[in-house]
N, C-alpha and C. Protein backbone atom coordinates (compact mmCIF):
# COMPACT_ATOMS: atom_id res chain seq x y z
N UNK A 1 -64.57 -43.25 37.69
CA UNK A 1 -65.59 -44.17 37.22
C UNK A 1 -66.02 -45.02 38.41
N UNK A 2 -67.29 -44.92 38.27
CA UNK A 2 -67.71 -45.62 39.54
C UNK A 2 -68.33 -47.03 39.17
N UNK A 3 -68.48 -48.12 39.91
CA UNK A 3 -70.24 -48.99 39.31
C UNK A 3 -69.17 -50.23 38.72
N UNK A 4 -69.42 -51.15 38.25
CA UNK A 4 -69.06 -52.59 37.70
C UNK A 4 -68.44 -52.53 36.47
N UNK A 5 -67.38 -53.39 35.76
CA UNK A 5 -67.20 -53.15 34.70
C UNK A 5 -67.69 -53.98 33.75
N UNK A 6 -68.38 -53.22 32.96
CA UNK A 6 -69.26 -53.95 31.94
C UNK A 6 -68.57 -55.28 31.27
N UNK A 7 -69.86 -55.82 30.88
CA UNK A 7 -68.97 -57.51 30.06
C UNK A 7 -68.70 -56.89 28.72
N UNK A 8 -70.07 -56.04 28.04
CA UNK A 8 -69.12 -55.51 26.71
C UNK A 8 -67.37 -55.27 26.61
N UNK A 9 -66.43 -55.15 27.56
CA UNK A 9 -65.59 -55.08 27.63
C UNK A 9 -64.53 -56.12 26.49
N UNK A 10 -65.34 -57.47 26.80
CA UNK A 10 -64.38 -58.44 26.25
C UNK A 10 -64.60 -58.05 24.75
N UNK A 11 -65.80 -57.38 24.32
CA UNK A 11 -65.69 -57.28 22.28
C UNK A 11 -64.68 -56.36 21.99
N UNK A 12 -63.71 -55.87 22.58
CA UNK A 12 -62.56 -54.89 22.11
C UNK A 12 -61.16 -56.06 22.26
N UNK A 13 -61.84 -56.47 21.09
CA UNK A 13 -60.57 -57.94 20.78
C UNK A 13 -59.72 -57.39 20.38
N UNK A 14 -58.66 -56.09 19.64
CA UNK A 14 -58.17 -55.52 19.19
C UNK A 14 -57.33 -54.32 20.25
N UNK A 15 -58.01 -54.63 21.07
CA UNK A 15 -57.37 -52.98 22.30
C UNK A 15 -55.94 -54.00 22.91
N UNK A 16 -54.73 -53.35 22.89
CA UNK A 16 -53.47 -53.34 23.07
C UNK A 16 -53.18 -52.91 24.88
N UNK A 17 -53.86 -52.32 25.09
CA UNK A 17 -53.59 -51.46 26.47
C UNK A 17 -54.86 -51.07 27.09
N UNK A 18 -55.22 -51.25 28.50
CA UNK A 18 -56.06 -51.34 29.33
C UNK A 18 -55.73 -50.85 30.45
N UNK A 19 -56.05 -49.25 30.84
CA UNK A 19 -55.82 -48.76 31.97
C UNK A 19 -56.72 -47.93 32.97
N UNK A 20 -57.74 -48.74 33.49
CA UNK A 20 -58.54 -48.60 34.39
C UNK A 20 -58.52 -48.02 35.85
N UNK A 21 -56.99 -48.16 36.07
CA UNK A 21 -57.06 -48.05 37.17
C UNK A 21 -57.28 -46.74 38.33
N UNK A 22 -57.03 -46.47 39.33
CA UNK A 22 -57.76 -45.51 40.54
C UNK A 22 -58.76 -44.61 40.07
N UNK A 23 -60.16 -46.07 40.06
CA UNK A 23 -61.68 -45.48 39.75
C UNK A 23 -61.72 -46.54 41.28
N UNK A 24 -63.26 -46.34 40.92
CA UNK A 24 -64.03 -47.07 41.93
C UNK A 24 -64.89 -47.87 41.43
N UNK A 25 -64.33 -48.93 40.85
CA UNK A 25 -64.90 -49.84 39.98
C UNK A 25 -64.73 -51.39 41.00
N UNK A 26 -66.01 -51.77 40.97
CA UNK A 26 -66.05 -52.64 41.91
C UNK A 26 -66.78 -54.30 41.62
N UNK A 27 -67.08 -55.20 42.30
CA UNK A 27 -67.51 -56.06 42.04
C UNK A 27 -66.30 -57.08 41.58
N UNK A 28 -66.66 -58.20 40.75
CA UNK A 28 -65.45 -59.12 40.47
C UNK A 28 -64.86 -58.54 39.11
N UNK A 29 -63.41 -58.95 38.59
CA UNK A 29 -62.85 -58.56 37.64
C UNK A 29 -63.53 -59.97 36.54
N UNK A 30 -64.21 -59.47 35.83
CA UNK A 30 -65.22 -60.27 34.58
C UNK A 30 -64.50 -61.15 34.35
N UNK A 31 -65.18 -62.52 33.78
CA UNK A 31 -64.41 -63.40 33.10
C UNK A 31 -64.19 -62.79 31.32
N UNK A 32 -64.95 -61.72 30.86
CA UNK A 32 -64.88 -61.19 29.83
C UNK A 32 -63.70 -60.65 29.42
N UNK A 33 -62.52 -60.34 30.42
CA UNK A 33 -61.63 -59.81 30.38
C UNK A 33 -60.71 -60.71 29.52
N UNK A 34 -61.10 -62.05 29.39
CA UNK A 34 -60.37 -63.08 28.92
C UNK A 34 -60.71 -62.94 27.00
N UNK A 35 -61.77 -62.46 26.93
CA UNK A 35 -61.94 -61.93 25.35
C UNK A 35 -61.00 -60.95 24.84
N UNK A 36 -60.07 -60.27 25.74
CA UNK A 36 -59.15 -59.39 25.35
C UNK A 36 -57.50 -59.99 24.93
N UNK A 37 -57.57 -60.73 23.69
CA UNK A 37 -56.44 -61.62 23.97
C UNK A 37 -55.28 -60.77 23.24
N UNK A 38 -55.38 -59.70 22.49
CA UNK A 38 -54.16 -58.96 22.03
C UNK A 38 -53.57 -57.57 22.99
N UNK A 39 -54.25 -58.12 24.59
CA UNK A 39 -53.81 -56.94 25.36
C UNK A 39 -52.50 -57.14 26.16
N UNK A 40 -51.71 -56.62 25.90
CA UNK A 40 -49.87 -56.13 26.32
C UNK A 40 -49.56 -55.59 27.49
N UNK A 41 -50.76 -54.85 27.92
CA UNK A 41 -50.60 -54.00 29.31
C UNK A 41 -51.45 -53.76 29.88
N UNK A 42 -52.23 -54.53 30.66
CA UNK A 42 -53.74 -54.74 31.95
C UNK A 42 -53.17 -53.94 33.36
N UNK A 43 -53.96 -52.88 33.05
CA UNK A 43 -53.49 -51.95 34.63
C UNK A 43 -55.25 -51.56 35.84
N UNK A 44 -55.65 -52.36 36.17
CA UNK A 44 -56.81 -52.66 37.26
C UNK A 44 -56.49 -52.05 38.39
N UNK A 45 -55.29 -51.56 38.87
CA UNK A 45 -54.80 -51.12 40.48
C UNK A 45 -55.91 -50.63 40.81
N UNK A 46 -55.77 -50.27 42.37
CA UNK A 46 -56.38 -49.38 43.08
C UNK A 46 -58.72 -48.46 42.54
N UNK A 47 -58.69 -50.37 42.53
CA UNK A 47 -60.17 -50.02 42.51
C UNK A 47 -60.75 -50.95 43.65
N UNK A 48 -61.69 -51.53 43.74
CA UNK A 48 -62.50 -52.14 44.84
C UNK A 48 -62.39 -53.71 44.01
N UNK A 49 -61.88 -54.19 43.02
CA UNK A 49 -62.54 -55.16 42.51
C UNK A 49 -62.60 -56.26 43.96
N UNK A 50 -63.02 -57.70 43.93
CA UNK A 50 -63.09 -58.56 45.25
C UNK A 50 -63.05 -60.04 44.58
N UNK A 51 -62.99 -60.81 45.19
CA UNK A 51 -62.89 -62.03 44.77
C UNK A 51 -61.54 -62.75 43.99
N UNK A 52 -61.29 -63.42 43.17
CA UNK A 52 -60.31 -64.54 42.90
C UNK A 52 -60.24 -63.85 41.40
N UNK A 53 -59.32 -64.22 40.58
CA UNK A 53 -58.65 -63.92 39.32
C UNK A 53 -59.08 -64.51 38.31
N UNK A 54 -60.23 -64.31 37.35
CA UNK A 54 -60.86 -65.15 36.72
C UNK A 54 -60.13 -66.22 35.71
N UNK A 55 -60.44 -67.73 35.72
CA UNK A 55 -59.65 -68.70 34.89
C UNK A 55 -59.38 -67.80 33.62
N UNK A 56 -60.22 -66.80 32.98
CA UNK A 56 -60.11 -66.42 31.54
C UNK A 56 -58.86 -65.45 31.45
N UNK A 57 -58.41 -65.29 32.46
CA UNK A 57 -57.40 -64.44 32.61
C UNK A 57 -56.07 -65.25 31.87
N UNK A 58 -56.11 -66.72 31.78
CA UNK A 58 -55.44 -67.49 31.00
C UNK A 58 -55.22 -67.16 29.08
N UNK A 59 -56.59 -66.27 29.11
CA UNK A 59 -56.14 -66.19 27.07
C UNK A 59 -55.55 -64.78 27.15
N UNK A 60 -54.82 -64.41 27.71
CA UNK A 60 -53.76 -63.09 27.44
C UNK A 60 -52.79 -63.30 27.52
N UNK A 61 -52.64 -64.32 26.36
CA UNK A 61 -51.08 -64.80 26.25
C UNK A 61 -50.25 -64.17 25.55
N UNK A 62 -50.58 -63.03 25.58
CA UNK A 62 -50.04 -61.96 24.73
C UNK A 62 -49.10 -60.54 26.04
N UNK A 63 -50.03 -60.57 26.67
CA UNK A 63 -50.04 -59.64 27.99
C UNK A 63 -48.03 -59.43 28.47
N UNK A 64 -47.67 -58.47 28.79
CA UNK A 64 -46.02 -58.00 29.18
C UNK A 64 -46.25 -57.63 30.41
N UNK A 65 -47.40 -56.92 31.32
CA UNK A 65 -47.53 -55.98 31.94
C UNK A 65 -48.65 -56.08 32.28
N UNK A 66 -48.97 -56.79 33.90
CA UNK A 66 -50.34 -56.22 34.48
C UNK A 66 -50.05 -56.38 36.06
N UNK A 67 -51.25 -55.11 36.37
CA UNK A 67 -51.17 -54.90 37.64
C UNK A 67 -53.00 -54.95 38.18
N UNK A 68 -52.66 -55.96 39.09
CA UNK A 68 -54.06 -55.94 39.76
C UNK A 68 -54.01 -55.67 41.54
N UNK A 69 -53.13 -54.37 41.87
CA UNK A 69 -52.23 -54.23 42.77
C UNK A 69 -53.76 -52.93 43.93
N UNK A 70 -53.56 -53.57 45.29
CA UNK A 70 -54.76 -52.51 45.91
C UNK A 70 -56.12 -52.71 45.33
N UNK A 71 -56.30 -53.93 45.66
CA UNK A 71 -58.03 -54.06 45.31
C UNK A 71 -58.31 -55.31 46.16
N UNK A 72 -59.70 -55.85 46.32
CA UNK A 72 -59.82 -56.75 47.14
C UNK A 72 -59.74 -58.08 47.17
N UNK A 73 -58.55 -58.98 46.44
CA UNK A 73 -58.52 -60.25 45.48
C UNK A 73 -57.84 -60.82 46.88
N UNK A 74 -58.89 -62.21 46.81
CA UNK A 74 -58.89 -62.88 47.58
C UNK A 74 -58.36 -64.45 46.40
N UNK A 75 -57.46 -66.10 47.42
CA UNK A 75 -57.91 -66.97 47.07
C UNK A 75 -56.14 -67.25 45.90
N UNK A 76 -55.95 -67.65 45.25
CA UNK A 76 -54.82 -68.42 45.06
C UNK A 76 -54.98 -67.83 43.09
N UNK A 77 -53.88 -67.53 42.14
CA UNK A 77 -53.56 -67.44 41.14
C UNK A 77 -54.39 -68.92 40.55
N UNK A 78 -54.99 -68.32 39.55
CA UNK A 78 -55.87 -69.88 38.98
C UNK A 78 -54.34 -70.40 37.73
N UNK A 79 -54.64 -71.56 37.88
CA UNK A 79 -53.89 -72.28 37.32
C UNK A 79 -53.50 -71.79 35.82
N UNK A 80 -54.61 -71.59 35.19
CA UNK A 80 -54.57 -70.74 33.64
C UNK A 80 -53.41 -69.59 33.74
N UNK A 81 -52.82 -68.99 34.83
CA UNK A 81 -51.85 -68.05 35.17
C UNK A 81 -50.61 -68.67 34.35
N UNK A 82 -50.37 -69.79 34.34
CA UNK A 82 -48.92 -70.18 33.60
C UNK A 82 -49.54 -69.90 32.25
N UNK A 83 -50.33 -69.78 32.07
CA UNK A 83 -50.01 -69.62 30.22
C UNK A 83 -50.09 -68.23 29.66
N UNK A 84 -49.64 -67.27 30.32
CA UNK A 84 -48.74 -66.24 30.27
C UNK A 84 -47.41 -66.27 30.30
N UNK A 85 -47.21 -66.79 29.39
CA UNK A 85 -45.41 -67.10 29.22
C UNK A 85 -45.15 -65.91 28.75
N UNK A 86 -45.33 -64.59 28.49
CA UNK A 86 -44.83 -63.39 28.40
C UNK A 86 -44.65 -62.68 29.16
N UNK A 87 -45.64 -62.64 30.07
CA UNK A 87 -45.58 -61.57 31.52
C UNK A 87 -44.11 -61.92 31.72
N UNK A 88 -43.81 -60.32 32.54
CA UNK A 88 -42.33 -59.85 32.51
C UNK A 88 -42.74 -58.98 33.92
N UNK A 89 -43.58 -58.10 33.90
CA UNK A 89 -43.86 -57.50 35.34
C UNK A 89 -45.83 -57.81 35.56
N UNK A 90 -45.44 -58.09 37.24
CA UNK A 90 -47.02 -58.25 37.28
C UNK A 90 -46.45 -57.99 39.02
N UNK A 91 -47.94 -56.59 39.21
CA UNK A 91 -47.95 -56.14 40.39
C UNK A 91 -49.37 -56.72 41.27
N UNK A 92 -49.34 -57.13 42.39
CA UNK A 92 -50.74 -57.43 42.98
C UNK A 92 -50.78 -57.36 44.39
N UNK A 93 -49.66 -56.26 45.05
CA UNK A 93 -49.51 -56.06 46.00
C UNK A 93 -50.89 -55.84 47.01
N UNK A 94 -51.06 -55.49 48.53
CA UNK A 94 -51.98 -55.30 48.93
C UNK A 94 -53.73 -55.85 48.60
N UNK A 95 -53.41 -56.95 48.30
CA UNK A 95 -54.52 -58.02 48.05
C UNK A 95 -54.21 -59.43 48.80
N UNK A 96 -54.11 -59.29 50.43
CA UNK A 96 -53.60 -59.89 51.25
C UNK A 96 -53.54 -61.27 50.83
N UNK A 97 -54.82 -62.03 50.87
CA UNK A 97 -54.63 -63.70 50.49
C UNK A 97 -54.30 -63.76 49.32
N UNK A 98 -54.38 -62.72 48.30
CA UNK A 98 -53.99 -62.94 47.17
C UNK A 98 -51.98 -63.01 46.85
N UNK A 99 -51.97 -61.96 47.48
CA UNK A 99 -50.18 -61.79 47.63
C UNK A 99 -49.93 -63.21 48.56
N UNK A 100 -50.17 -63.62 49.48
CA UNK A 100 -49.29 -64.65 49.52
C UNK A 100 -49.67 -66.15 48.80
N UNK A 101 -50.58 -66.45 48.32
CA UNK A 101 -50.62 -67.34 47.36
C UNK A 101 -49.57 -66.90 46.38
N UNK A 102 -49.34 -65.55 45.80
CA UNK A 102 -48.45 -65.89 44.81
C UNK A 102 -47.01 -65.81 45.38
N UNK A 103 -46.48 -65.36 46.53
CA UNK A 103 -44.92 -65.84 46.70
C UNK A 103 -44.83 -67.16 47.21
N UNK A 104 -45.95 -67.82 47.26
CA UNK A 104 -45.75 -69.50 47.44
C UNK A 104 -45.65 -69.67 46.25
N UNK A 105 -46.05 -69.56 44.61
CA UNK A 105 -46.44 -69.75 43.72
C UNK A 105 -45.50 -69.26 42.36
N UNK A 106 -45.41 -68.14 42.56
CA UNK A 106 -44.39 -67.49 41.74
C UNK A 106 -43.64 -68.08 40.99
N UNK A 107 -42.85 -67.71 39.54
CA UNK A 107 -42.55 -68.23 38.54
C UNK A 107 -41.06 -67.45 38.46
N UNK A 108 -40.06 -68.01 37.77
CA UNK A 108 -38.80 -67.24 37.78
C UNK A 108 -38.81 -66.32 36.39
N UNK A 109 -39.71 -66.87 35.98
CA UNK A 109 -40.21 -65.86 34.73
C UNK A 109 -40.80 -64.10 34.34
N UNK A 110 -40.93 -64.42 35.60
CA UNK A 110 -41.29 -62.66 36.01
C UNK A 110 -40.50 -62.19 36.75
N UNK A 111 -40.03 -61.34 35.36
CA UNK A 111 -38.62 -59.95 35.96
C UNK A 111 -39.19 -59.05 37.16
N UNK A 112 -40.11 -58.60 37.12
CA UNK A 112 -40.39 -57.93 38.19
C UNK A 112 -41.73 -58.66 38.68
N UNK A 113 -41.55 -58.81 40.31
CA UNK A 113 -43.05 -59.25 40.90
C UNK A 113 -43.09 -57.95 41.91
N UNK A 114 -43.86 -57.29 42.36
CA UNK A 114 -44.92 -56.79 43.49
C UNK A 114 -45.72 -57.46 44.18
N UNK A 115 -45.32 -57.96 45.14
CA UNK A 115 -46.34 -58.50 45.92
C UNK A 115 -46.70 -58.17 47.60
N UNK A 116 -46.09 -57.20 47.43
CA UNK A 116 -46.25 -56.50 48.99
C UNK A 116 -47.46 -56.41 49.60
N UNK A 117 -47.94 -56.12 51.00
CA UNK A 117 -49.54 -55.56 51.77
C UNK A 117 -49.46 -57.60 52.26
């Protein structure tokens, strides 16, 4: 899949699992993504997305499992990140300014981190 990911995205209030990843999907990761609040497992790896982690990324307080690992995320975990008190693994390796904002940042709450590159 090539090209942007649509905002229709956020009306699948009901989708559990989200696995996008190694397309060539590019541009920023939507703030629409934040309409997805019963999703458990967000897998984005290895596309082009660019820019910072949208605040809406805060209503997936539901979320166990996401990886936004090999893409171009620049800029510091937005604050809305703590209210994922479920996340258990979250990968975001190889997203240079992005990986080290989060081992300054990091939570003891996440069993597994990735933050390598």
């Amino acid at each position: 899949i090539t090209g942007t990911l649509p905002s229709e995205i956020g009306l699948l209030t009901e989708l559990t699992s989200l696995n996008i990843s190694k397309n060539s999907l590019a541009e920023d990761i939507l703030p629409a993504i934040g309409g997805l609040t019963n999703l458990i497992c967000l897998d984005v790896a290895e596309n082009a997305f660019v820019n910072v982690l949208p605040t809406e990324i805060g209503n997936l307080t539901s979320i166990t499992w996401m990886s936004v690992a090999r893409n171009r995320l620049i800029g510091s975990l937005p604050s809305e990140f703590g209210y994922l008190r479920q996340l258990e693994h979250f990968e975001c390796g190889w997203n240079s300014e992005l990986c080290i904002a989060i081992r300054n940042r990091v939570t003891d709450k996440i069993g597994v981190l990735d933050a390598r590159g």
